[in-house]
C-alpha atoms as a PDB file:
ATOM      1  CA  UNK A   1     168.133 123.718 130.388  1.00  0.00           C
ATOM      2  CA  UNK A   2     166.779 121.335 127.749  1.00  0.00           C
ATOM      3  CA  UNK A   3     167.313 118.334 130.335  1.00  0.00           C
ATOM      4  CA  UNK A   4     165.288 120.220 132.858  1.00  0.00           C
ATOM      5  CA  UNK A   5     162.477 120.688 130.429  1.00  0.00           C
ATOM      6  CA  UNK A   6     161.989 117.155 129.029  1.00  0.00           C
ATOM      7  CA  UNK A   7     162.065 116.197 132.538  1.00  0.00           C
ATOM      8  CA  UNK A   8     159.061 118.555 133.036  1.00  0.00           C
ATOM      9  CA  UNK A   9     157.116 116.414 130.158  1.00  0.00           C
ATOM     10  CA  UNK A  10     157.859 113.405 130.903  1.00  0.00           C
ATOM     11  CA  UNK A  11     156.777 114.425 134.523  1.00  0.00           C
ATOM     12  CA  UNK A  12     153.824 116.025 132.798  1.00  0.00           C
ATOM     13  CA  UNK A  13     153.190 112.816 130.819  1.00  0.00           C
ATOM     14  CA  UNK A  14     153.177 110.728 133.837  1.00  0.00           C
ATOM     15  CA  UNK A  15     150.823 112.651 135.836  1.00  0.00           C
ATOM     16  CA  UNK A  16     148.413 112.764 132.281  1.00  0.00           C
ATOM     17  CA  UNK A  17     148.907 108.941 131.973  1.00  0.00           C
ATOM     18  CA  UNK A  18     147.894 108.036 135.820  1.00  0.00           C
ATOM     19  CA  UNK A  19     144.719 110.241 135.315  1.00  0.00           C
ATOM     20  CA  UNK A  20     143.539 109.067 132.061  1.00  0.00           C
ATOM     21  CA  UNK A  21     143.652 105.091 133.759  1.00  0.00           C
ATOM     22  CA  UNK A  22     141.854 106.414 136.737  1.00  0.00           C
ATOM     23  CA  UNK A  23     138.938 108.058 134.412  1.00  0.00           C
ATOM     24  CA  UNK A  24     138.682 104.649 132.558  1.00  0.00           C
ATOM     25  CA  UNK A  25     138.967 102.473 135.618  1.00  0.00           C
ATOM     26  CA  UNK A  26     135.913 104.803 136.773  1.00  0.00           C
ATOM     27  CA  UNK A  27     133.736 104.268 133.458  1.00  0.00           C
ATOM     28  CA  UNK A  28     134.525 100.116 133.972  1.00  0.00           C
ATOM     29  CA  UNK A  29     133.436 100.584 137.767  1.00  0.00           C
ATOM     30  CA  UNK A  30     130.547 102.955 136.704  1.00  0.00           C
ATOM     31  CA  UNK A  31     129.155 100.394 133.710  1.00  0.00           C
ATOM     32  CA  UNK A  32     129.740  97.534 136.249  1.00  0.00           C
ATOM     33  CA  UNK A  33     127.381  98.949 138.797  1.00  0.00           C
ATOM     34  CA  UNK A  34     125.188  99.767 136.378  1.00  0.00           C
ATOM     35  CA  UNK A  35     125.012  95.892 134.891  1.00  0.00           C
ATOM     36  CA  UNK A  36     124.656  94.838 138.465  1.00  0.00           C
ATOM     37  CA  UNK A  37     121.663  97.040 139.482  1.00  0.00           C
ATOM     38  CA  UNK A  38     120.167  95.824 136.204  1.00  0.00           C
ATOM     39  CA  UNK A  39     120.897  99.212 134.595  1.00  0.00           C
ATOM     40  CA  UNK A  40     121.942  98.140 130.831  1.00  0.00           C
ATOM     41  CA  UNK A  41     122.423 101.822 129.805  1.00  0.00           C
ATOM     42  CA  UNK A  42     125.574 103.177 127.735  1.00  0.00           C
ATOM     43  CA  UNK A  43     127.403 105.469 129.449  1.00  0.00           C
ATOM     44  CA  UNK A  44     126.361 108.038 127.518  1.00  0.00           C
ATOM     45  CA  UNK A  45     122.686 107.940 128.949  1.00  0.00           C
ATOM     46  CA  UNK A  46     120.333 110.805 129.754  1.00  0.00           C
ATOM     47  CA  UNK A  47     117.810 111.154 131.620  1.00  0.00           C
ATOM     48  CA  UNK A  48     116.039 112.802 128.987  1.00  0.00           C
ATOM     49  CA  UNK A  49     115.577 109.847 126.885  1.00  0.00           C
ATOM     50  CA  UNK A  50     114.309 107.901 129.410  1.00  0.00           C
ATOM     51  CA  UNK A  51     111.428 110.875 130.035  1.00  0.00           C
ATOM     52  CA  UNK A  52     110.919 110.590 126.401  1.00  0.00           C
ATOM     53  CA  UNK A  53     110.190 107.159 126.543  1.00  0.00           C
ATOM     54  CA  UNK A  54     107.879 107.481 129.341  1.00  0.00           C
ATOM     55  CA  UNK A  55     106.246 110.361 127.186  1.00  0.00           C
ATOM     56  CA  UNK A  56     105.409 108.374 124.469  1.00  0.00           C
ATOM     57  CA  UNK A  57     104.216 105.417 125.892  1.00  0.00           C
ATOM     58  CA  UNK A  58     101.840 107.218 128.070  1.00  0.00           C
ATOM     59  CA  UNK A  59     100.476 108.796 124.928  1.00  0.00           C
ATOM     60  CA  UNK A  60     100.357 105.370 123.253  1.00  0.00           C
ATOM     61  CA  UNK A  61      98.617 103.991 126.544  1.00  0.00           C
ATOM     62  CA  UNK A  62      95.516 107.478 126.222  1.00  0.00           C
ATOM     63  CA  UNK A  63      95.489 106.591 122.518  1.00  0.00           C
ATOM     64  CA  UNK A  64      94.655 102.598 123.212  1.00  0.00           C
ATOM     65  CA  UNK A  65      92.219 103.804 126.005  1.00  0.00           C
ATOM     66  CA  UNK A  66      90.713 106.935 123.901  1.00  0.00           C
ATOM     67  CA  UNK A  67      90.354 104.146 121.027  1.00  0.00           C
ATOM     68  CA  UNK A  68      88.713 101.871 123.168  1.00  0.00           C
ATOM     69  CA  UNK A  69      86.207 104.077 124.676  1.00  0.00           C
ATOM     70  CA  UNK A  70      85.335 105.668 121.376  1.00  0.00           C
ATOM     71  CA  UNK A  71      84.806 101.820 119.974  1.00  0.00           C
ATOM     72  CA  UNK A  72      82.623 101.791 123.350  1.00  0.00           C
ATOM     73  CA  UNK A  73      80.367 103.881 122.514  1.00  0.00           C
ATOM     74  CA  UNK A  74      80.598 103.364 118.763  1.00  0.00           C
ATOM     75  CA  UNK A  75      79.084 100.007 119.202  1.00  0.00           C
ATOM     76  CA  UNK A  76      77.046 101.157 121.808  1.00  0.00           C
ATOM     77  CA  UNK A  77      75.041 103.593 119.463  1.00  0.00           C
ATOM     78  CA  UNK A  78      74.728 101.229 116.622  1.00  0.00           C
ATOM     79  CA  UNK A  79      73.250  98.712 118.745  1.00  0.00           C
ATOM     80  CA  UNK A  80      70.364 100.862 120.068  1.00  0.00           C
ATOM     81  CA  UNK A  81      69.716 102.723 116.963  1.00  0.00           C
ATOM     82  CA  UNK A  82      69.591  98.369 115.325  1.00  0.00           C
ATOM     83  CA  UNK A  83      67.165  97.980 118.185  1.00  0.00           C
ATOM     84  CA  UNK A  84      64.937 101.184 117.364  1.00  0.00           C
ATOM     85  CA  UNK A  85      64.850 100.117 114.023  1.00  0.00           C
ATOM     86  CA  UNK A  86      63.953  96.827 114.300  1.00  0.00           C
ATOM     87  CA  UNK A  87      61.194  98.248 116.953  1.00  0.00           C
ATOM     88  CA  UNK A  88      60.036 100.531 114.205  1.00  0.00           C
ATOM     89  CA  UNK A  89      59.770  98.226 111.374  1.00  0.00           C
ATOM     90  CA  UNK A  90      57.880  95.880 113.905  1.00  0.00           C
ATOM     91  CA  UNK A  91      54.939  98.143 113.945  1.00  0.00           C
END
């Protein structure tokens, strides 16, 4: 009875050994693939990050362009209210 057993485990162990190379011969495929398509991501990835990313820079990208804008019209105001004054002083 006790041969029959460890013959079990070791059968066990064998069938536990061949899977575990197959999973990490998958991850060295999968991170290959992913080097090749230009994809330099770890394999624990998500796509969430990269939506974060794409979050943030977009609100970076309104911020620069709100900035801008404001700076715009900002300048835009100063220069006619320099021009009224310099119209008014003319008088």
């Amino acid at each position: 009875m006790a041969g029959t057993s460890a013959n079990i485990v070791d059968a066990n162990l064998g069938i536990l050994r061949g899977r575990v190379s197959e999973v990490k011969m998958k991850e060295k495929l999968e991170r290959w693939r992913r080097l090749k398509n230009g994809w330099n991501y770890e394999t624990g990835y998500d796509r969430k990050y990269r939506r974060d990313g794409v979050l943030s820079k977009s609100l970076e990208l309104m911020g620069f362009a709100s900035g801008a804008l404001g700076f715009v019209f900002l300048s835009g105001s100063l220069c006619i209210w320099l021009v009224s004054l310099l119209v008014h002083l003319s008088r």
